[in-house]
N, C-alpha and C. Protein backbone atom coordinates (compact mmCIF):
# COMPACT_ATOMS: atom_id res chain seq x y z
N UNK A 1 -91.08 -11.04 124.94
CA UNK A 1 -90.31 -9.85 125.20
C UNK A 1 -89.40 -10.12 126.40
N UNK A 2 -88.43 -9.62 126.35
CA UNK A 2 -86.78 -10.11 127.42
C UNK A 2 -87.01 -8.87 128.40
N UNK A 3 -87.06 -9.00 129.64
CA UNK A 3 -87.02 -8.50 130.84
C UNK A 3 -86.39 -7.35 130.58
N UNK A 4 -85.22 -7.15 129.76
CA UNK A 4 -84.74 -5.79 129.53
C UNK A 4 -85.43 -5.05 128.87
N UNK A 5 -86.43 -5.38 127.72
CA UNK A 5 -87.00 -4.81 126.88
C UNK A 5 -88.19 -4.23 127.68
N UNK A 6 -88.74 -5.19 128.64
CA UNK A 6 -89.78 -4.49 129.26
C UNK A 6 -89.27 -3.50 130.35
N UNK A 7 -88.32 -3.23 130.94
CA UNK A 7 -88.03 -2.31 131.69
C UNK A 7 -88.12 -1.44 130.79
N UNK A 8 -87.11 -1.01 129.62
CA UNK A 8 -87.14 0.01 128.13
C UNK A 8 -88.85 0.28 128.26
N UNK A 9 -89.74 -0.57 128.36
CA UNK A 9 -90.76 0.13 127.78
C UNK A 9 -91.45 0.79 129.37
N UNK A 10 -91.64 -0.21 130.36
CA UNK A 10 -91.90 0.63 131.35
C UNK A 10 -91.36 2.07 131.47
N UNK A 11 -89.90 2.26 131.27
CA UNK A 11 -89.70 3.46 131.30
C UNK A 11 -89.92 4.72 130.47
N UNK A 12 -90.25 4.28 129.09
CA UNK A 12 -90.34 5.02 128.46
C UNK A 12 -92.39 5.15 128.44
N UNK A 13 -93.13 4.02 128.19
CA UNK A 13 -94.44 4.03 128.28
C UNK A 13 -95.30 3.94 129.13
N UNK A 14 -94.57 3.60 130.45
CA UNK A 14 -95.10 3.71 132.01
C UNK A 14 -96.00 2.23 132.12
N UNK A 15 -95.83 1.26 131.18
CA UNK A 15 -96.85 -0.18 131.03
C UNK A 15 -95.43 -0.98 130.62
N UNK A 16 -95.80 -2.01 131.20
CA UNK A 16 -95.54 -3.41 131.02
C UNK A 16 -95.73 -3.37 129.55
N UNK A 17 -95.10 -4.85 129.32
CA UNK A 17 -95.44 -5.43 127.53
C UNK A 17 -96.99 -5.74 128.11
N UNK A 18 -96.99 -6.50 129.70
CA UNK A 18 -98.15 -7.53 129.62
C UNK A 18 -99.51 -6.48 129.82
N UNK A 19 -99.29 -5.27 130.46
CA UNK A 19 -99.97 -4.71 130.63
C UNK A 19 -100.24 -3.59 129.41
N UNK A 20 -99.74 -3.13 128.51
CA UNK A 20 -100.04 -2.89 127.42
C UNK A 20 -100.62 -3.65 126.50
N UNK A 21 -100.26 -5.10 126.59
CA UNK A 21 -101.09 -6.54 125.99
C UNK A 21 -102.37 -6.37 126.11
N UNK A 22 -102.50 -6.21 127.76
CA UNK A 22 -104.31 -6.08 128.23
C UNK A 22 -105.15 -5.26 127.69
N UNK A 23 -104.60 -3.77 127.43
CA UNK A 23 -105.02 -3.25 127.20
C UNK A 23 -105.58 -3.24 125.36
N UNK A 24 -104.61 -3.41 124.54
CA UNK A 24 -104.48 -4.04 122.96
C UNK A 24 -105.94 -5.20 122.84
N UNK A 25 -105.98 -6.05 123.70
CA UNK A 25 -106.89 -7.08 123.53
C UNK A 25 -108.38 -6.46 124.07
N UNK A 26 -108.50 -5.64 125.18
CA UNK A 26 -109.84 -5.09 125.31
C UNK A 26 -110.26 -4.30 124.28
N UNK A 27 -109.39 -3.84 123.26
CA UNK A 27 -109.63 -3.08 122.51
C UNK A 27 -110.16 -3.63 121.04
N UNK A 28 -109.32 -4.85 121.09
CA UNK A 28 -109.42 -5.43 119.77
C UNK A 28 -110.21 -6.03 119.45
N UNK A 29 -111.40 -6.41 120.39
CA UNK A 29 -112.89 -7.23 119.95
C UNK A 29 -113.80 -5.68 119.96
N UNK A 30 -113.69 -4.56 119.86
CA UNK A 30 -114.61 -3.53 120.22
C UNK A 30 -114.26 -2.66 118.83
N UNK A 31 -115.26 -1.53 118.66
CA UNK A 31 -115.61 -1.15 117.59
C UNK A 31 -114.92 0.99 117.64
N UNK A 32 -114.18 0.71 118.89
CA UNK A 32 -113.68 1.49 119.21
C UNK A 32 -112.70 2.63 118.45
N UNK A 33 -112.62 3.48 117.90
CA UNK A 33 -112.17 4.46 117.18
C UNK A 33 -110.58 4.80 118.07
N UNK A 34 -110.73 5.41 118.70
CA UNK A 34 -109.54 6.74 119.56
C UNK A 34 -110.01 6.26 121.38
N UNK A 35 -109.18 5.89 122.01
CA UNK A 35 -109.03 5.83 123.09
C UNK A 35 -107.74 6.71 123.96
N UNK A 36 -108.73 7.55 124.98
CA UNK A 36 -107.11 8.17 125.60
C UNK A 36 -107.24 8.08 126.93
N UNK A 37 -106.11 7.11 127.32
CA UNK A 37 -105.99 7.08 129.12
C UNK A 37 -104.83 7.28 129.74
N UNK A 38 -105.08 7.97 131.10
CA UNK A 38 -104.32 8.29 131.28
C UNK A 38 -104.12 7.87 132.75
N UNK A 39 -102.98 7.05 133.45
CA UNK A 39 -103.07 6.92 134.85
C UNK A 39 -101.32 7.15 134.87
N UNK A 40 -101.65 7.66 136.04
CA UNK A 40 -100.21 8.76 136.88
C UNK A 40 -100.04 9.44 136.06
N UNK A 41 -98.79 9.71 135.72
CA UNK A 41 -97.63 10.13 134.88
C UNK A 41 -97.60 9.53 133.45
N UNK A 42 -98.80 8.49 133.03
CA UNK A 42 -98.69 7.88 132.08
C UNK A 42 -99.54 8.19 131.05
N UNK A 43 -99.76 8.61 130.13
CA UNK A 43 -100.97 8.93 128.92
C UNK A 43 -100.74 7.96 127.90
N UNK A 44 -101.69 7.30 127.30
CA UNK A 44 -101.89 6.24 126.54
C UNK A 44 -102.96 6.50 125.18
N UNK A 45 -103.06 6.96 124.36
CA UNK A 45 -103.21 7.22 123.26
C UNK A 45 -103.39 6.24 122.50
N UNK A 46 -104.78 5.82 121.94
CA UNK A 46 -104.46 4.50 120.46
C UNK A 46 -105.79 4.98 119.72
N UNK A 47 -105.34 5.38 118.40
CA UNK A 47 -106.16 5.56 117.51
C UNK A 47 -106.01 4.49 116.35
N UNK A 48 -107.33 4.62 115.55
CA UNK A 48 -107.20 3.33 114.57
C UNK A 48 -108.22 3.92 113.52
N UNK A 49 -108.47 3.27 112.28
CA UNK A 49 -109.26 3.57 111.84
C UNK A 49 -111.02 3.02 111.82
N UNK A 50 -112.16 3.38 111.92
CA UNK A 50 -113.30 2.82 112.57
C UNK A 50 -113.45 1.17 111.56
N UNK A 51 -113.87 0.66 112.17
CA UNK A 51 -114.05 -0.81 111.80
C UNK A 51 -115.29 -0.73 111.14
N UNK A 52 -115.06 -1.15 110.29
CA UNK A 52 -116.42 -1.27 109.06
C UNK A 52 -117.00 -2.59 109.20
N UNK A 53 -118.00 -2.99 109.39
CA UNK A 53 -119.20 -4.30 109.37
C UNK A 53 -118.71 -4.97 107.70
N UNK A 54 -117.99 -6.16 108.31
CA UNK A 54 -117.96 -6.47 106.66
C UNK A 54 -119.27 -7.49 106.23
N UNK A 55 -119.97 -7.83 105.74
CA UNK A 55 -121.06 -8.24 105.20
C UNK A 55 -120.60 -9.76 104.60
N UNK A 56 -121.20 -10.74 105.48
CA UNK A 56 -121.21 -12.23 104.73
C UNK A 56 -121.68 -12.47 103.38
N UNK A 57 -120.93 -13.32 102.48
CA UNK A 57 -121.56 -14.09 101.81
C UNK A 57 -122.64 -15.15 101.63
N UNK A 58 -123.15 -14.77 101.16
CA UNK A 58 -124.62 -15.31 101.05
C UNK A 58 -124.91 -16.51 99.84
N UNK A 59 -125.22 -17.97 100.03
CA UNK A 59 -125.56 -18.40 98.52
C UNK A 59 -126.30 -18.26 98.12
N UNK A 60 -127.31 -17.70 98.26
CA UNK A 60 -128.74 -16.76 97.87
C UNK A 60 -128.72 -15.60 98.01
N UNK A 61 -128.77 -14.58 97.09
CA UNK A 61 -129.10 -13.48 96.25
C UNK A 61 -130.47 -13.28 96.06
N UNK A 62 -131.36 -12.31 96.83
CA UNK A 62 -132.84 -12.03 96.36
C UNK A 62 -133.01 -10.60 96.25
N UNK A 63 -133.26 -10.01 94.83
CA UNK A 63 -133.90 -8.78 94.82
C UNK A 63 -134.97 -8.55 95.58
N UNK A 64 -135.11 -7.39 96.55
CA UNK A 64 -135.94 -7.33 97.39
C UNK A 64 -136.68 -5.59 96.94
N UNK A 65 -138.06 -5.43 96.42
CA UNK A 65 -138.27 -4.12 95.87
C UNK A 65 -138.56 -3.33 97.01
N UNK A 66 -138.14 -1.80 97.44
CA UNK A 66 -138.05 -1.25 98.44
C UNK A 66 -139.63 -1.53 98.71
N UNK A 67 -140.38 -1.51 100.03
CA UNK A 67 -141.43 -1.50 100.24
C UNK A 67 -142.08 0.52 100.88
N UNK A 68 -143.09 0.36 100.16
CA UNK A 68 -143.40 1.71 100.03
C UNK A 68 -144.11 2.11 101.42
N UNK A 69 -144.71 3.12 102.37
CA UNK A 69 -145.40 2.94 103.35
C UNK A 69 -146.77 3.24 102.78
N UNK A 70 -147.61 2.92 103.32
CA UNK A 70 -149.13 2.46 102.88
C UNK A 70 -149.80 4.19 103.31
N UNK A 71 -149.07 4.61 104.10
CA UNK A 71 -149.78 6.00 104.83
C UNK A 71 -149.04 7.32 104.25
N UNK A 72 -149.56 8.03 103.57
CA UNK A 72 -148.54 9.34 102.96
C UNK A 72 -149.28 10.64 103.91
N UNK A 73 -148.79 11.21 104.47
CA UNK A 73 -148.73 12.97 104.32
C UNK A 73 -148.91 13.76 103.50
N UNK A 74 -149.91 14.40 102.81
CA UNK A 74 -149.79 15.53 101.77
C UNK A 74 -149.90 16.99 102.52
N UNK A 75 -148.40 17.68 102.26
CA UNK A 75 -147.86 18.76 103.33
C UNK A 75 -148.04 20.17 102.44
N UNK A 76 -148.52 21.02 102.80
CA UNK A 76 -149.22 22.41 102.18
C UNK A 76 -147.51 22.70 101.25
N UNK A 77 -148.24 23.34 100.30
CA UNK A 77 -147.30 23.90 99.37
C UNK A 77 -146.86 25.02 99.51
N UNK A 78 -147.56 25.94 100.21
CA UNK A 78 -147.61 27.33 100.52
C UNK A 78 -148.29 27.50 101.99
N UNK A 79 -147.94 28.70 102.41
CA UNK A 79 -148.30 29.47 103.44
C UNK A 79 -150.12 30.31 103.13
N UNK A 80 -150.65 30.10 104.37
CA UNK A 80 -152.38 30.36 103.45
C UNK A 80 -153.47 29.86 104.88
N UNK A 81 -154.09 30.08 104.23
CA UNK A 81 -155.74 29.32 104.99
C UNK A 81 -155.98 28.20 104.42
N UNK A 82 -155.78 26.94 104.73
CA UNK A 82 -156.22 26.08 104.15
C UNK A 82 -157.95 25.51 104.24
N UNK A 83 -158.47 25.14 103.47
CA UNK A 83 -159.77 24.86 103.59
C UNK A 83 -159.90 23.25 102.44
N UNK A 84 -160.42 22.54 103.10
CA UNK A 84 -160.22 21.02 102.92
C UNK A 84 -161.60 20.84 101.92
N UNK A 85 -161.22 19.91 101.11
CA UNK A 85 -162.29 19.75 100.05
C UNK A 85 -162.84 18.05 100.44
N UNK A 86 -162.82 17.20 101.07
CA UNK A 86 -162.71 15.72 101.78
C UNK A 86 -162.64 15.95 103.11
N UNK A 87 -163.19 14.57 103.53
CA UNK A 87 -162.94 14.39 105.08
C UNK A 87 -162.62 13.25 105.52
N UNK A 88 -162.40 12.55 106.10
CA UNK A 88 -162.17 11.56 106.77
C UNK A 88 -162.88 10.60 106.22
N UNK A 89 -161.79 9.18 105.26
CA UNK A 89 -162.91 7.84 104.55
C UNK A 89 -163.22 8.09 103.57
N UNK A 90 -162.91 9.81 103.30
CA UNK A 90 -163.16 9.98 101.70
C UNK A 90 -161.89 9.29 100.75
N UNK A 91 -162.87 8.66 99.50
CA UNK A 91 -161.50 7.89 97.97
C UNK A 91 -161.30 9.38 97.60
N UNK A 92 -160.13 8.91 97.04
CA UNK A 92 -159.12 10.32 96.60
C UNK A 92 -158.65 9.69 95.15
N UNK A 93 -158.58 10.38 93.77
CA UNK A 93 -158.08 9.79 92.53
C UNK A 93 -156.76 10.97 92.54
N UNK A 94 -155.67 10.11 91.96
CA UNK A 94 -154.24 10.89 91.44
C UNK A 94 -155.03 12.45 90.53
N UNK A 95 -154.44 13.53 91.43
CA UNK A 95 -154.68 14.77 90.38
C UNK A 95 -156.37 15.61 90.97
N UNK A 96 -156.68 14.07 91.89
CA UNK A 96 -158.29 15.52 92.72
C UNK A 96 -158.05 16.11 93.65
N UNK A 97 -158.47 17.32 93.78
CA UNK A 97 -158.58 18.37 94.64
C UNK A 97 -158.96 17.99 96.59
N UNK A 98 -158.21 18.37 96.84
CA UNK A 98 -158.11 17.70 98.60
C UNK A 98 -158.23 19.02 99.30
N UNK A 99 -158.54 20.31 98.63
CA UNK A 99 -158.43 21.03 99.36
C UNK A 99 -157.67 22.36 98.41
N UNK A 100 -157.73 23.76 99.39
CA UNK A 100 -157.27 24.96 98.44
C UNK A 100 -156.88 25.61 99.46
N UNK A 101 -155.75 25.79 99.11
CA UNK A 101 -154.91 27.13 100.32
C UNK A 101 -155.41 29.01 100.04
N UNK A 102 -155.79 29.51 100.57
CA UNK A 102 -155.76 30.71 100.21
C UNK A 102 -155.09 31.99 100.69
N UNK A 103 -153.91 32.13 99.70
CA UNK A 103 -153.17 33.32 99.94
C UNK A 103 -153.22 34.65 99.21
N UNK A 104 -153.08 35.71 100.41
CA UNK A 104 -153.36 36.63 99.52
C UNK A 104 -154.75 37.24 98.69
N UNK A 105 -155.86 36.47 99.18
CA UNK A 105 -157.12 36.24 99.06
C UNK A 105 -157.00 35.52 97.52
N UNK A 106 -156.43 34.94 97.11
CA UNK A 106 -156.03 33.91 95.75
C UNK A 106 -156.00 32.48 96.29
N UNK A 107 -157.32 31.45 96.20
CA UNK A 107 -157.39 30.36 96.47
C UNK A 107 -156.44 29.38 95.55
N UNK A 108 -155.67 28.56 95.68
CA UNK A 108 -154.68 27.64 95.29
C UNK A 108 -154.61 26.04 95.45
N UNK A 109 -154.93 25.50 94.75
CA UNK A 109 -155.80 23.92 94.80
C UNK A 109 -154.62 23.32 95.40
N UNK A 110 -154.90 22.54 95.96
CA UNK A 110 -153.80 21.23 96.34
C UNK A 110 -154.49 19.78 96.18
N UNK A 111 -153.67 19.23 95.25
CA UNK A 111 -154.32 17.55 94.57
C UNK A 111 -153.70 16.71 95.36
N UNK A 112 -154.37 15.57 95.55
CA UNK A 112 -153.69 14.18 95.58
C UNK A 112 -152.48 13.94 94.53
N UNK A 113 -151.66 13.40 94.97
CA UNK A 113 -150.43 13.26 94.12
C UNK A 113 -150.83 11.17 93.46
N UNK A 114 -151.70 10.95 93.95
CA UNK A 114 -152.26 9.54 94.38
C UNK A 114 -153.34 8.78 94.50
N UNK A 115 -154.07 7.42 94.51
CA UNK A 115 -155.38 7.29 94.74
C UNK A 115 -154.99 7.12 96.02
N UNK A 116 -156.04 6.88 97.20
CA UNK A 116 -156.16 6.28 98.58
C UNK A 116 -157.08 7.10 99.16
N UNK A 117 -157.11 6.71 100.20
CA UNK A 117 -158.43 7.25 101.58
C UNK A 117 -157.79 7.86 102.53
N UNK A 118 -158.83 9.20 102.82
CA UNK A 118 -158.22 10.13 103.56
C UNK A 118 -158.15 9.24 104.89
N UNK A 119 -156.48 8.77 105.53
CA UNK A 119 -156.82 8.50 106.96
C UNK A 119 -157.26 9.38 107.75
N UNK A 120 -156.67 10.88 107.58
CA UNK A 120 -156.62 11.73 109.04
C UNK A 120 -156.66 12.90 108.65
N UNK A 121 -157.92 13.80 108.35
CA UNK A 121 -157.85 15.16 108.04
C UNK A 121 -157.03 16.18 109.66
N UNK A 122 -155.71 16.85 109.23
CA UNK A 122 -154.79 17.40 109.92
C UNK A 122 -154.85 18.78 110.52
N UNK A 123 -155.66 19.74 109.49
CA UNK A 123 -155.89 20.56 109.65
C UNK A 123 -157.22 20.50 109.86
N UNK A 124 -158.29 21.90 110.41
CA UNK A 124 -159.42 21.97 110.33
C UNK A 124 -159.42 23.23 108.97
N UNK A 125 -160.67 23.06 108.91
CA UNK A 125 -161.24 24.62 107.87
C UNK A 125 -161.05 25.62 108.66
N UNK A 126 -160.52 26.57 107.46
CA UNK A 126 -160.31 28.46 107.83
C UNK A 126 -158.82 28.04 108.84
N UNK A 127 -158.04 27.04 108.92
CA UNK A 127 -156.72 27.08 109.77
C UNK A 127 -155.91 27.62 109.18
N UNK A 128 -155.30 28.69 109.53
CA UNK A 128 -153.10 28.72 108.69
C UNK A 128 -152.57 27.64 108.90
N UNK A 129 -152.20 27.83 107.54
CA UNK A 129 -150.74 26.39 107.57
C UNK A 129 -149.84 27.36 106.98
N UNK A 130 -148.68 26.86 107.28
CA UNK A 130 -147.48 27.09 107.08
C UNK A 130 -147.38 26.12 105.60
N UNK A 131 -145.62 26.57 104.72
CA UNK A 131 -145.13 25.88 104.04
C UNK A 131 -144.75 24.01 104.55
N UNK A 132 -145.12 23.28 103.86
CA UNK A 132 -144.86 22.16 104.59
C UNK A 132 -145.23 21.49 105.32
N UNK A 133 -146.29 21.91 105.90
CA UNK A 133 -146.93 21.39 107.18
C UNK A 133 -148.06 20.32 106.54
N UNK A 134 -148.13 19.35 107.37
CA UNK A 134 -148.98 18.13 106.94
C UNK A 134 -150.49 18.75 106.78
N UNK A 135 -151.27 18.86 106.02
CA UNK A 135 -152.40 18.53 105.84
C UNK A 135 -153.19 17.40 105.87
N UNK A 136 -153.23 16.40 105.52
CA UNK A 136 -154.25 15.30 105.85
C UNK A 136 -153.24 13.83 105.67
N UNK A 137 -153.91 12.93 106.08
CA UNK A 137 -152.74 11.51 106.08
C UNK A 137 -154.00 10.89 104.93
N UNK A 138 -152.97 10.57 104.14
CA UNK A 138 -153.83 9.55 102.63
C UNK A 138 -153.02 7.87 102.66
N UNK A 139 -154.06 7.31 103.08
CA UNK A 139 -153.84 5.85 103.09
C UNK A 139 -153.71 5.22 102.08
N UNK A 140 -152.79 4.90 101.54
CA UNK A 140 -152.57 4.16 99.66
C UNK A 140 -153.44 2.91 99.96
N UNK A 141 -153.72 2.56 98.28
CA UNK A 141 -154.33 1.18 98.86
C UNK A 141 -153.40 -0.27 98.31
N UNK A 142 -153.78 -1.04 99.28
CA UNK A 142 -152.81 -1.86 99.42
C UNK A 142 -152.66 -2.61 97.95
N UNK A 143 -151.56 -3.41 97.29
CA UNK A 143 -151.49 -4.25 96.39
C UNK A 143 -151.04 -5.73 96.46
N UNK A 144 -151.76 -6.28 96.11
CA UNK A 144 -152.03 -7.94 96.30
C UNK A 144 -150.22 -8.54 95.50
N UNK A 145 -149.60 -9.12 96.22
CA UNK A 145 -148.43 -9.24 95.90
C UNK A 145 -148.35 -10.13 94.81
């Protein structure tokens, strides 16, 4: 840039070419969106669009199957008294009874969705639970890969 050109821009952008340079290059290794600065009389403005992670090529390709967590939550279905049918170390089969909420004086079963072992009974007997709220932690059992 020719000495005249940088006066043109000093005057009009309050920076140097070289010092607008500096600034372009701190910017350009960073992941930076919208920057606004402002010193004296000068405001400096640079927006861009966000830089996306582009992802290497790989010469290996491996389906990887999501891995499941070994520990589930089974969370009340309803609002109630819950009263627990298991305790702690008890086997659990897909579809048995873990317990019955009672609303409304109308007891309401809640099953294992699963086999596994109760890790952590959550509630005690005769407690309110709320909609949603964890009732007991059921430990899946593990599978030999």
């Amino acid at each position: 840039m020719s000495e005249s050109d940088d006066d043109a821009l000093v005057s009009f952008a309050g920076l140097t070419s070289r010092e607008l340079s500096q600034v372009l290059d701190l910017v350009a290794g960073t992941d930076i969106a919208e920057l606004d600065i402002t010193h004296g009389s000068t405001r400096l403005r640079l927006k861009r669009p966000p830089v996306a992670a582009i992802a290497q090529p790989t010469a290996e390709v491996r389906e990887v199957a999501p891995v499941e967590p070994l520990s589930l939550a089974i969370a009340s279905p309803l609002v109630g008294i819950f009263h627990p049918a298991v305790h702690a170390g008890d086997s659990v089969q897909p579809g048995q009874s873990i317990g019955a909420i009672e609303a409304l004086g109308m007891p309401t079963s809640v099953d294992a969705p699963q086999s596994g072992t109760v890790e952590d009974l959550l509630v005690q007997d005769g407690s309110p639970v709320e909609y949603g709220q964890p009732l007991l932690v059921l430990r899946r059992p593990a599978h030999a890969p």
